[in-house]
Protein backbone atom coordinates (compact mmCIF):
# COMPACT_ATOMS: atom_id res chain seq x y z
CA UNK A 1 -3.32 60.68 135.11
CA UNK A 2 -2.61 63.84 133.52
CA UNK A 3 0.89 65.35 133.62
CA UNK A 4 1.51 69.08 134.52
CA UNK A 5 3.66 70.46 132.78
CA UNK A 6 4.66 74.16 133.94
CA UNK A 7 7.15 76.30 131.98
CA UNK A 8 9.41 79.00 133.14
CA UNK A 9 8.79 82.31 131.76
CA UNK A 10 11.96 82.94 129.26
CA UNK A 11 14.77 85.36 130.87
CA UNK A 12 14.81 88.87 129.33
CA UNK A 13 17.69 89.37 126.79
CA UNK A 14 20.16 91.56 128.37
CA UNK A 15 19.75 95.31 127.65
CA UNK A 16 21.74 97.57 125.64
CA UNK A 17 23.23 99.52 128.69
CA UNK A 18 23.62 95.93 130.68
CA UNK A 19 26.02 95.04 127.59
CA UNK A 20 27.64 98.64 127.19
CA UNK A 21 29.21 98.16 130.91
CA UNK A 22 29.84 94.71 130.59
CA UNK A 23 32.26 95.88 127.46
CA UNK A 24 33.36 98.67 129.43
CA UNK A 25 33.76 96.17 132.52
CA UNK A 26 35.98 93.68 130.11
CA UNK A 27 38.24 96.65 128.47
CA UNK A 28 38.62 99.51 130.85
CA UNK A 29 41.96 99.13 133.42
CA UNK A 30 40.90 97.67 136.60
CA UNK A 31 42.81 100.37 138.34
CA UNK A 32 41.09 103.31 140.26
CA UNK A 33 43.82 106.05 139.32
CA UNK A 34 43.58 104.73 135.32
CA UNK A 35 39.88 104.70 135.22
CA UNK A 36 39.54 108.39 136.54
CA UNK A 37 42.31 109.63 134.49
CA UNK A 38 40.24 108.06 131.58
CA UNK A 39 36.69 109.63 133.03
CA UNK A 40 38.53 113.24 133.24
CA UNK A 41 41.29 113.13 130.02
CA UNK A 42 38.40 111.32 127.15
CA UNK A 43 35.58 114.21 128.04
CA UNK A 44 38.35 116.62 127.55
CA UNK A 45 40.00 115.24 124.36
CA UNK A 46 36.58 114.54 122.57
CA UNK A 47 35.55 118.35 123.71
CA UNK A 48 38.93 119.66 122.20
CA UNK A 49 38.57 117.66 119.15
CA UNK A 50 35.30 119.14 118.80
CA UNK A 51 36.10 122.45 119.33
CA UNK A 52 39.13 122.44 117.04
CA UNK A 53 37.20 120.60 114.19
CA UNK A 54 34.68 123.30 114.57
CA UNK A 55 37.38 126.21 115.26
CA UNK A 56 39.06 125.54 112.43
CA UNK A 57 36.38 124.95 109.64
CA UNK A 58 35.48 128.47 110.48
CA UNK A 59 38.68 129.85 110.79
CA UNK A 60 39.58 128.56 107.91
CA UNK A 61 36.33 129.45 105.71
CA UNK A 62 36.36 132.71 107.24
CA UNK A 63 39.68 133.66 106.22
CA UNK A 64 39.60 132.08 103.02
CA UNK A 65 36.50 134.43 101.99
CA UNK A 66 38.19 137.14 102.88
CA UNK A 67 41.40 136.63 100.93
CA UNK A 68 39.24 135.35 98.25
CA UNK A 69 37.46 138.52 98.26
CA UNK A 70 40.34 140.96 98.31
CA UNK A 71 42.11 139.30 95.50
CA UNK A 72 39.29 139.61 93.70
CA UNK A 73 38.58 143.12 94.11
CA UNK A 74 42.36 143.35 93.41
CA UNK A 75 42.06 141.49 90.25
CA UNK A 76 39.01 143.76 88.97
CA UNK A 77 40.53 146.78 89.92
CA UNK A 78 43.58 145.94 87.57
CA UNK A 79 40.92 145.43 85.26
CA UNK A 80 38.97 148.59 85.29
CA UNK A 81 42.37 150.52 85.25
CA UNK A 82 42.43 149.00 81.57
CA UNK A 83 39.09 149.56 80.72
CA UNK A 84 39.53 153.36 81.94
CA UNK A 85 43.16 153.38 79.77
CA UNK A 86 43.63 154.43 76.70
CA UNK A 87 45.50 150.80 75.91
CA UNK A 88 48.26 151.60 74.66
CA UNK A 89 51.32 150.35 75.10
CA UNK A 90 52.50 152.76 77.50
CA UNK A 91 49.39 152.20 79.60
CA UNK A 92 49.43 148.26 79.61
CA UNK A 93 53.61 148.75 80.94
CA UNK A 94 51.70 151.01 83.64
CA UNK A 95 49.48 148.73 84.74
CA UNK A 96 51.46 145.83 84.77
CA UNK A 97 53.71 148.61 87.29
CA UNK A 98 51.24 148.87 89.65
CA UNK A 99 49.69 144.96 89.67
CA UNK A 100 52.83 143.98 90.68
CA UNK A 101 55.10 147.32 92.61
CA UNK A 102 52.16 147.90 94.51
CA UNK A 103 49.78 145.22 94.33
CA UNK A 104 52.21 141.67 93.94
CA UNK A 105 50.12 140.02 91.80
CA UNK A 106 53.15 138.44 89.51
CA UNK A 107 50.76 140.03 86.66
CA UNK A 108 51.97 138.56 82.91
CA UNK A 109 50.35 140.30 80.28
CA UNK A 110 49.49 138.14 77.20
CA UNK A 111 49.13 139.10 74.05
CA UNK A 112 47.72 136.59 71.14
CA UNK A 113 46.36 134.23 73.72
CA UNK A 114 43.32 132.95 75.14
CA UNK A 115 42.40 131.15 77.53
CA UNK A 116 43.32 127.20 78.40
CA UNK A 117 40.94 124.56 78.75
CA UNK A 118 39.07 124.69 81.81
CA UNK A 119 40.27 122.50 85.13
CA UNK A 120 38.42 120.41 87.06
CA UNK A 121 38.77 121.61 90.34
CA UNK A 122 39.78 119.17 93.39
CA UNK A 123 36.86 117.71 95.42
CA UNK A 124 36.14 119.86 98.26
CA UNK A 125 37.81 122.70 96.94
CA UNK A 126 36.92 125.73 98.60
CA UNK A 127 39.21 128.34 96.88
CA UNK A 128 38.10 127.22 93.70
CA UNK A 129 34.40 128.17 94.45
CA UNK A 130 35.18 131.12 96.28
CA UNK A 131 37.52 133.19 93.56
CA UNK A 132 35.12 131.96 91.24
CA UNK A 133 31.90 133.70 92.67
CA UNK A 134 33.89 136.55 93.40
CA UNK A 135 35.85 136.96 90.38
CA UNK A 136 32.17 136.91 88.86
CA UNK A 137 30.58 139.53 90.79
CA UNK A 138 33.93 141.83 90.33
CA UNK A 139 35.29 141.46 86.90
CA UNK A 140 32.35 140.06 84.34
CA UNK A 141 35.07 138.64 82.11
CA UNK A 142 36.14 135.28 80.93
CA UNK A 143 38.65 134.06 83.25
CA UNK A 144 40.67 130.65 84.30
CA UNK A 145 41.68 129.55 87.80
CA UNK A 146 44.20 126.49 88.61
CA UNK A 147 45.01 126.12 92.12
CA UNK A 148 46.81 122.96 91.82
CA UNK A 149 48.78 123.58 88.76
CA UNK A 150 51.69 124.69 90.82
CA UNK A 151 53.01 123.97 93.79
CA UNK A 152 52.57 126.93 96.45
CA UNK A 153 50.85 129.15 93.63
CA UNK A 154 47.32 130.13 92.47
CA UNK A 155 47.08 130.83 88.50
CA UNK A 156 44.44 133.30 87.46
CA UNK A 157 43.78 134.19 84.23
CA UNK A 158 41.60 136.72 82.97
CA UNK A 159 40.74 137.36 78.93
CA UNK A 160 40.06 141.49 79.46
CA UNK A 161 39.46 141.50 75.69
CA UNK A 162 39.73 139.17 72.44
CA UNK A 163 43.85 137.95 72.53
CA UNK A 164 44.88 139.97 75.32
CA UNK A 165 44.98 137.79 78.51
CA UNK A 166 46.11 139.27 82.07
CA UNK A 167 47.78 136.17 83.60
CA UNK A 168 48.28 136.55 88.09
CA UNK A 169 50.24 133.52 89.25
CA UNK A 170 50.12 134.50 93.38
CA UNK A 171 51.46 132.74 96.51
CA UNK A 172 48.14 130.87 97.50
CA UNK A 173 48.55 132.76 101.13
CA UNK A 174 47.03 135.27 98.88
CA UNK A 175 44.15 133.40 97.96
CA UNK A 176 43.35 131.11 101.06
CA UNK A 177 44.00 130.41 104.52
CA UNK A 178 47.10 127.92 103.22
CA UNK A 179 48.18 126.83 106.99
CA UNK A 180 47.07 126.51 110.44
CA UNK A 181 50.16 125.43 111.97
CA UNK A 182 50.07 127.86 114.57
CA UNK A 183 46.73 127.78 115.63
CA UNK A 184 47.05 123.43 115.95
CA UNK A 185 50.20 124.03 117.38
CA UNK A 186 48.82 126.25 120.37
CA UNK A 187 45.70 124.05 121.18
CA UNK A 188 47.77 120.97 121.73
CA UNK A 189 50.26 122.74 123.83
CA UNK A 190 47.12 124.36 125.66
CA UNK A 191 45.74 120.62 125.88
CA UNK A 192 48.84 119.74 127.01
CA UNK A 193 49.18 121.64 130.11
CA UNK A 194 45.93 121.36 130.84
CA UNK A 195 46.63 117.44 130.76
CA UNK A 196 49.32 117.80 133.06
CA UNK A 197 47.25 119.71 135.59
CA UNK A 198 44.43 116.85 135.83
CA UNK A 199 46.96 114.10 135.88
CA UNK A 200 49.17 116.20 138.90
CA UNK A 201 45.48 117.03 140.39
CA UNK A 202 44.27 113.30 140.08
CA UNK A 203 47.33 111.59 141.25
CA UNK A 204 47.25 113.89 144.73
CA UNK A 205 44.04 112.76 145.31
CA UNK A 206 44.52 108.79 144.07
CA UNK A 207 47.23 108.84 146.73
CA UNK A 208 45.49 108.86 149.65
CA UNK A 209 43.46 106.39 148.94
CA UNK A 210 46.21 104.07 147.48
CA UNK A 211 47.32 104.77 150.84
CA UNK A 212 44.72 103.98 152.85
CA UNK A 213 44.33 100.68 150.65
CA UNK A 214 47.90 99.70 151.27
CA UNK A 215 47.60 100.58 155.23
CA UNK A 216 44.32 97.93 155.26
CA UNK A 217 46.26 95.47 153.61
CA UNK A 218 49.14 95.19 155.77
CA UNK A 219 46.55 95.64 158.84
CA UNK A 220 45.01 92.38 157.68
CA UNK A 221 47.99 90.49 157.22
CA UNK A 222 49.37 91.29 160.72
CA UNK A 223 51.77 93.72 159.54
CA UNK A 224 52.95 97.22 160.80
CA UNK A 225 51.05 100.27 158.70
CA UNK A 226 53.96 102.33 159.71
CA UNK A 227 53.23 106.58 160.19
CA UNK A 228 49.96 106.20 158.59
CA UNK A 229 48.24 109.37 158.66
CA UNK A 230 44.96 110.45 156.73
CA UNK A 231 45.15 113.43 154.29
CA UNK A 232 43.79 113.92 151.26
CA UNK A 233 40.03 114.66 150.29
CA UNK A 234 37.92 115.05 153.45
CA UNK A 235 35.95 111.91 152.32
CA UNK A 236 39.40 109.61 152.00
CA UNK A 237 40.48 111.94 155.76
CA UNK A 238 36.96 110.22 157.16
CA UNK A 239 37.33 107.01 155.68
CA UNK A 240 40.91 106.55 156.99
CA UNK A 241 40.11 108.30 160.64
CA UNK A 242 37.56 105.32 160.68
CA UNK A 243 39.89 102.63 159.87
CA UNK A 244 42.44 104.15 162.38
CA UNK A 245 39.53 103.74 164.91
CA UNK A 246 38.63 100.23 164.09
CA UNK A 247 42.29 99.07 164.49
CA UNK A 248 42.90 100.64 167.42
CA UNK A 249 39.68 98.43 168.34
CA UNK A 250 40.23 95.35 167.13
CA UNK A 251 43.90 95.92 168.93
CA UNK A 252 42.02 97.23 172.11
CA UNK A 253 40.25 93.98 171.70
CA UNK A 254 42.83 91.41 170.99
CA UNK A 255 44.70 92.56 174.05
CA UNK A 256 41.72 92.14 176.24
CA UNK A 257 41.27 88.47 174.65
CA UNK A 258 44.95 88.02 175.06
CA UNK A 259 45.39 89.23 179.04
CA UNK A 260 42.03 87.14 179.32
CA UNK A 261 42.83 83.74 178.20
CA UNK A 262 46.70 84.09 179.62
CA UNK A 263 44.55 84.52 182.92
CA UNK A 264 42.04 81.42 182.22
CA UNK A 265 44.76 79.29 181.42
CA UNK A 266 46.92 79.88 183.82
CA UNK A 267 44.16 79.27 186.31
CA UNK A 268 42.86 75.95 184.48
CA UNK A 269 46.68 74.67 184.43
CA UNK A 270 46.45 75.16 188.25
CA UNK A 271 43.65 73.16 188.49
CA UNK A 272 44.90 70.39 186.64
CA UNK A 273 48.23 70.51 188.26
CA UNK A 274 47.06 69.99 191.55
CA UNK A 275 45.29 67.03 190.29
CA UNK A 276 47.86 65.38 188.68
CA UNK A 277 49.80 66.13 191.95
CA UNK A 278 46.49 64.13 194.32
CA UNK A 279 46.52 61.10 192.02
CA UNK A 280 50.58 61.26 192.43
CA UNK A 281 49.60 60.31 195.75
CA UNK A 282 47.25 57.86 194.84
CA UNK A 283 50.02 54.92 193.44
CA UNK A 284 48.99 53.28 190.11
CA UNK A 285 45.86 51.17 190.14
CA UNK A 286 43.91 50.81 187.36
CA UNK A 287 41.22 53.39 188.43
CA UNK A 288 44.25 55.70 188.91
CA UNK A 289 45.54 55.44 185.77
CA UNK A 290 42.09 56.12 184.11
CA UNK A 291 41.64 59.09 185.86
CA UNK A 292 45.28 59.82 184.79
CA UNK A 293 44.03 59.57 181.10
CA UNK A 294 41.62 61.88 181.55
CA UNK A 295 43.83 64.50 182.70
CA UNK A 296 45.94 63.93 180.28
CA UNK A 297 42.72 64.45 177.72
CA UNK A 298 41.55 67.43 180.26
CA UNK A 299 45.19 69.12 179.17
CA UNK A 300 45.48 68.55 175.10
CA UNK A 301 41.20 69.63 174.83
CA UNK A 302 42.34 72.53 177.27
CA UNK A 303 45.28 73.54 174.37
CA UNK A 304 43.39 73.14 171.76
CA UNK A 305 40.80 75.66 172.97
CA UNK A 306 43.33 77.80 173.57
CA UNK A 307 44.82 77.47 170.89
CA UNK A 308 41.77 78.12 168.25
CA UNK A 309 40.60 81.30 170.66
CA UNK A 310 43.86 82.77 170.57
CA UNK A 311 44.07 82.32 166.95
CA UNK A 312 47.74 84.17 165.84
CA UNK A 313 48.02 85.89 169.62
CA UNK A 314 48.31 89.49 167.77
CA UNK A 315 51.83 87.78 166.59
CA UNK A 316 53.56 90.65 163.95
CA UNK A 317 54.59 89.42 160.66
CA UNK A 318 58.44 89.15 160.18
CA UNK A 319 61.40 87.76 157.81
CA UNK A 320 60.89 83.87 158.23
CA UNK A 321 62.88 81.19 156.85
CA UNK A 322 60.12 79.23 155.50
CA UNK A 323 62.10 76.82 154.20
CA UNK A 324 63.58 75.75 157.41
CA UNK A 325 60.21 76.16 159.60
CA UNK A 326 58.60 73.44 157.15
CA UNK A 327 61.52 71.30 157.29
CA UNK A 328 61.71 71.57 161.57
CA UNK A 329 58.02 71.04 161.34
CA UNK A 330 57.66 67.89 159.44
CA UNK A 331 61.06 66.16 161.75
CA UNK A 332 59.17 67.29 165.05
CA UNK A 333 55.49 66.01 163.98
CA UNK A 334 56.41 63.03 162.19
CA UNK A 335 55.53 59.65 163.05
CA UNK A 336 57.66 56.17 163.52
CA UNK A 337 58.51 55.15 159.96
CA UNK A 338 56.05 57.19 158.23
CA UNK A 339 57.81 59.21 156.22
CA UNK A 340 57.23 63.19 155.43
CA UNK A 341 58.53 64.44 152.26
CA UNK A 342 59.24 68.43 152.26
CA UNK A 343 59.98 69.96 148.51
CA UNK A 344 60.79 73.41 148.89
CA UNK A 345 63.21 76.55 148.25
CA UNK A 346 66.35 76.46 149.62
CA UNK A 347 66.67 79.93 151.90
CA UNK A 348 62.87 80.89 151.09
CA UNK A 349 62.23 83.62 153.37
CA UNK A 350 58.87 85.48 153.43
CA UNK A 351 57.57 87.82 155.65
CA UNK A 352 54.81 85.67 158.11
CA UNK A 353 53.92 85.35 161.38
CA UNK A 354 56.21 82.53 162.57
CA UNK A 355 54.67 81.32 165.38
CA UNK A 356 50.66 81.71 163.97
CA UNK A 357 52.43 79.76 160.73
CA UNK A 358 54.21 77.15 162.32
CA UNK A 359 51.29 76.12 164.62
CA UNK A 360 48.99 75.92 161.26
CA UNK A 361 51.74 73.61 159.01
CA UNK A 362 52.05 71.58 162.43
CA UNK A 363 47.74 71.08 162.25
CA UNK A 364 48.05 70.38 158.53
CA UNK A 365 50.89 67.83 158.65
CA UNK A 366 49.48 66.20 161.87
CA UNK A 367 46.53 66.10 160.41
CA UNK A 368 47.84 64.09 156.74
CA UNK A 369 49.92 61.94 159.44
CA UNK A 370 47.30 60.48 161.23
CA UNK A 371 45.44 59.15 158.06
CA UNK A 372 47.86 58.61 155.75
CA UNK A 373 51.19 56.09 155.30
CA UNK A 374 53.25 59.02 152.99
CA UNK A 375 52.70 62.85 153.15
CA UNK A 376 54.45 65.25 150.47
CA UNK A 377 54.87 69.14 151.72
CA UNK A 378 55.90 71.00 148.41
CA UNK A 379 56.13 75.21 148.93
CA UNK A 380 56.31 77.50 146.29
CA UNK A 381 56.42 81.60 146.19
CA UNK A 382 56.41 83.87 143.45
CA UNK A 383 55.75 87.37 143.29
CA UNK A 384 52.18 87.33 144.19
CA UNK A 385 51.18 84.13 146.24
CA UNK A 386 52.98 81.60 148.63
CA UNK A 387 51.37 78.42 148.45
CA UNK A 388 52.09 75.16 150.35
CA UNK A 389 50.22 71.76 149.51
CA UNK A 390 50.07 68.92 152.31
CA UNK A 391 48.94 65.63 150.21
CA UNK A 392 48.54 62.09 151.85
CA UNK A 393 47.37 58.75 150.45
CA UNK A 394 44.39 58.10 152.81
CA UNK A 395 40.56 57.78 152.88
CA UNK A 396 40.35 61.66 151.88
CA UNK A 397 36.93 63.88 152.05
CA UNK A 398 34.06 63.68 150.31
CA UNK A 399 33.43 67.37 148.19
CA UNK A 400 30.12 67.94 150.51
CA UNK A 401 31.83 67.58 153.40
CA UNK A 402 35.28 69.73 152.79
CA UNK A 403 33.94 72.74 153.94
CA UNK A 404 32.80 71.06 157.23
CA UNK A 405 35.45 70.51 158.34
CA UNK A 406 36.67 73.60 159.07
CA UNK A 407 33.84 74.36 161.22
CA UNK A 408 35.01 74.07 164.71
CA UNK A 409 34.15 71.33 167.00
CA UNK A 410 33.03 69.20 163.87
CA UNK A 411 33.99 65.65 163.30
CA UNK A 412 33.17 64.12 160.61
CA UNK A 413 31.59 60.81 160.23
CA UNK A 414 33.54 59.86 156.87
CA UNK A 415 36.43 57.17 157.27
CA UNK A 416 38.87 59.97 157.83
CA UNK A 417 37.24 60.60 161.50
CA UNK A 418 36.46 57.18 162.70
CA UNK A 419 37.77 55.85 165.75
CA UNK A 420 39.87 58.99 166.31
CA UNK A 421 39.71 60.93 169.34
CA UNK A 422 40.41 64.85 169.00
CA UNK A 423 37.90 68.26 169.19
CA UNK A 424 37.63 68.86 165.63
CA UNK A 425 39.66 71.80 165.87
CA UNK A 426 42.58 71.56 163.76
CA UNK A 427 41.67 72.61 160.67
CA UNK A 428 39.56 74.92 162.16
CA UNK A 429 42.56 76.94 163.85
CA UNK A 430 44.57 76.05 160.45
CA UNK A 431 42.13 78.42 158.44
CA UNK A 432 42.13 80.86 160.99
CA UNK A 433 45.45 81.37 161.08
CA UNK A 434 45.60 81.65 157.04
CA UNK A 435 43.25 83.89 157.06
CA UNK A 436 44.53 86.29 159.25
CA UNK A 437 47.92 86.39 157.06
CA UNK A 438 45.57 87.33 154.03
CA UNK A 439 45.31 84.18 152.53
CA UNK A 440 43.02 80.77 153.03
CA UNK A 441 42.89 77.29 152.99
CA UNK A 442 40.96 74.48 150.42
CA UNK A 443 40.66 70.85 150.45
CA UNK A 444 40.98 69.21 147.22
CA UNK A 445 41.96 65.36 146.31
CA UNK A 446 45.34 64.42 146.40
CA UNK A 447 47.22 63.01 143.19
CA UNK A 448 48.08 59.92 146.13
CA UNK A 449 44.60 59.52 146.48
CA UNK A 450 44.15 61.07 149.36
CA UNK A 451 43.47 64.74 150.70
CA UNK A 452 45.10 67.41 149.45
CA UNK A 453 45.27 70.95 151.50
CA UNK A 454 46.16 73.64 149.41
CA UNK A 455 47.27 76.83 151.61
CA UNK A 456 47.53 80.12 149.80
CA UNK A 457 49.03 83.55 151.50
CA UNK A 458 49.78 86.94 149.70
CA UNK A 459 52.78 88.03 149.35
């Protein structure tokens, strides 16, 4: 025989943009207000960077070749002054009057020198090759330029003929565009308030929706939204006008289901009364007391029903002393000599719906009581999650079947279900219940070695 052997075709490496979101996915904040105050304030700061990078290179070369220029022309119109004198004495004290009453370029007049060694220039240096060309084009003369000799000062020297040198030390303002406090200084205020405007913008319209998300919330967990009114954006006005019509739904709907079971029960009970009243009548023969039994089994399946339709009865959450429910609880549903161990807060009060919650802990304890010898009730709350975990020592459920069981009107053929009469509605109303407080319910194995349910309710 010859074996087929098929291969799978080999998965496509993730793209380039799959892996840019994951990163952004894994590092952004998982808030909605954060992430658009990052989507409006980066495009903005990268722009202004930009534009003040750019800005400034060309404020700054643009000013610099002008000053450049102008002390040049200064610098070789002191010059032609001497070529045009008659050098003398007299006429050098002249010019040195007007290079620096009229002109302030500090001019020194040298005699018996020449000029230094030449200096390297800094790296980048844009004065430095701008007085150079220009001192070229206007003076045609040996000259020497150190802009980093002295602090806050430009020296120029200029060799007009052999041993007379005309030395200019000037402010470097003169020379260059030395600072641009003023102009950094007004685009981060500008950025500034414009900053404050998309953060007061962005937060108005966050609101509403933080709003609207915090309205939902409480809705689910059975609470009061209080004066909830839409505003904001007219998308975030429709989106909370429609969950203001769903509630008022869902309540429309609840009190329907509410008005009708009160009515079906209330006519079922009559029925059942009036039989227990006929066999009353009937004395105490074995027949009679079978069809008493299955009165009595008419009544609890008749509760139960109820009680899994009605669910939490449209009960409002309030201030509960959970810490005494679970302790009345376990003392009311516990069995003989089987004990029920509750671990729990002293004075824990939370904000549930009493009667929903003590009807689920009464399932759930019931429940570990029936197939176990010891059950342990520990509850614990912290600023995020209440959770309470019912663990017993018996037969347990298998992992396939946990979810099962929560189905309604399933019983399970694992040891935990055997010989046990019931409508396989407990856990079923259990979950229920949880889940319309926020939270849910798992099954998970016990550290007795039994089943452990593990019930979990936002804060």
């Amino acid at each position: 025989m010859t074996a087929i052997v098929t291969h799978s075709p080999p998965r496509a490496a993730p793209s380039l943009w799959w892996r840019f979101n994951r990163f952004l996915e894994r590092h952004l904040p998982g808030g909605l207000y954060q992430r658009s105050l990052i989507i409006l304030v980066a495009p903005m700061v990268l722009l202004q960077s930009i534009m003040a990078g750019i800005i400034l290179e060309r404020h700054w070369d643009n000013v610099t070749k002008v000053l450049a220029r102008s002390l040049a022309r200064e610098i070789g119109l002191i010059n032609e002054l001497y070529d045009r004198s008659n050098k003398t004495p007299q006429a050098l004290d002249e010019i040195e009057n007007i290079a620096n009453r009229r002109l302030k370029l500090n001019l020194t007049i040298l005699q018996d020198a020449s000029l230094p060694d030449p200096v390297s220039p800094p790296l980048f240096s844009l004065v430095d090759s701008k007085l150079t060309r220009y001192l070229t084009k206007d003076i045609g003369k040996p000259f020497w330029i150190d802009s980093v000799g002295q602090s806050g000062f430009v020296d120029i020297r200029v060799e007009v003929e052999k041993g007379l040198v005309f030395r200019m030390l000037t402010e470097e303002d003169r020379a260059y565009a030395a600072s641009t406090d003023a102009l950094l200084m007004w685009m981060v205020i500008s950025s500034l308030v414009l900053l404050a405007i998309a953060v007061t913008f962005l937060r108005n319209q966050i609101t509403p929706i933080l709003d609207l998300a915090r309205a939902a919330r409480s809705f689910g967990l059975g609470r009061d939204v209080g004066e909830f009114q839409p505003r904001g954006a007219r998308e975030v006005r429709d989106a909370a006008q429609a969950f203001l019509n769903m509630k008022q739904r869902i309540e429309r709907h609840v009190e329907q289901r509410t008005a009708m079971l009160a009515g079906v029960s209330h006519d079922l009970r009559t029925i059942l009364t009036r039989f227990r009243l006929e066999l009353a009548f009937l004395g105490d023969g074995a027949q009679v007391q079978a069809l008493k039994e299955d009165v009595e089994e008419m009544q609890r399946m008749l509760e139960a029903y109820m009680a899994f339709v009605r669910g939490d009865g449209g009960e409002r959450a309030e201030p509960t002393d959970v810490s005494q429910l679970l302790r009345s609880v376990s003392a009311a549903v516990a069995r003989g000599n089987k004990p029920v161990t509750v671990s729990v807060e002293e004075g824990l009060t939370l904000k549930l719906k009493p009667n929903a919650f003590r009807r689920l802990m009464t399932n759930l304890i019931a429940n570990a009581l029936r197939y176990g010898q010891v059950v342990e009730v520990n509850a614990v709350a912290d600023h995020r999650r209440f959770t309470v975990t019912v663990d017993d020592d018996g037969p347990g459920i298998p992992p396939e079947l946990r979810e099962d069981a929560f189905r309604p009107f399933v019983r399970l053929d694992a040891a935990r279900n055997q010989d046990e009469s019931g409508t396989g509605l407990g856990l079923a109303i259990a979950r229920d219940i949880a889940r319309g407080h926020g939270g849910d319910i798992t099954l998970d194995v016990s550290p007795a070695g039994g089943l452990r349910a593990v019930v979990e309710i936002p804060v």
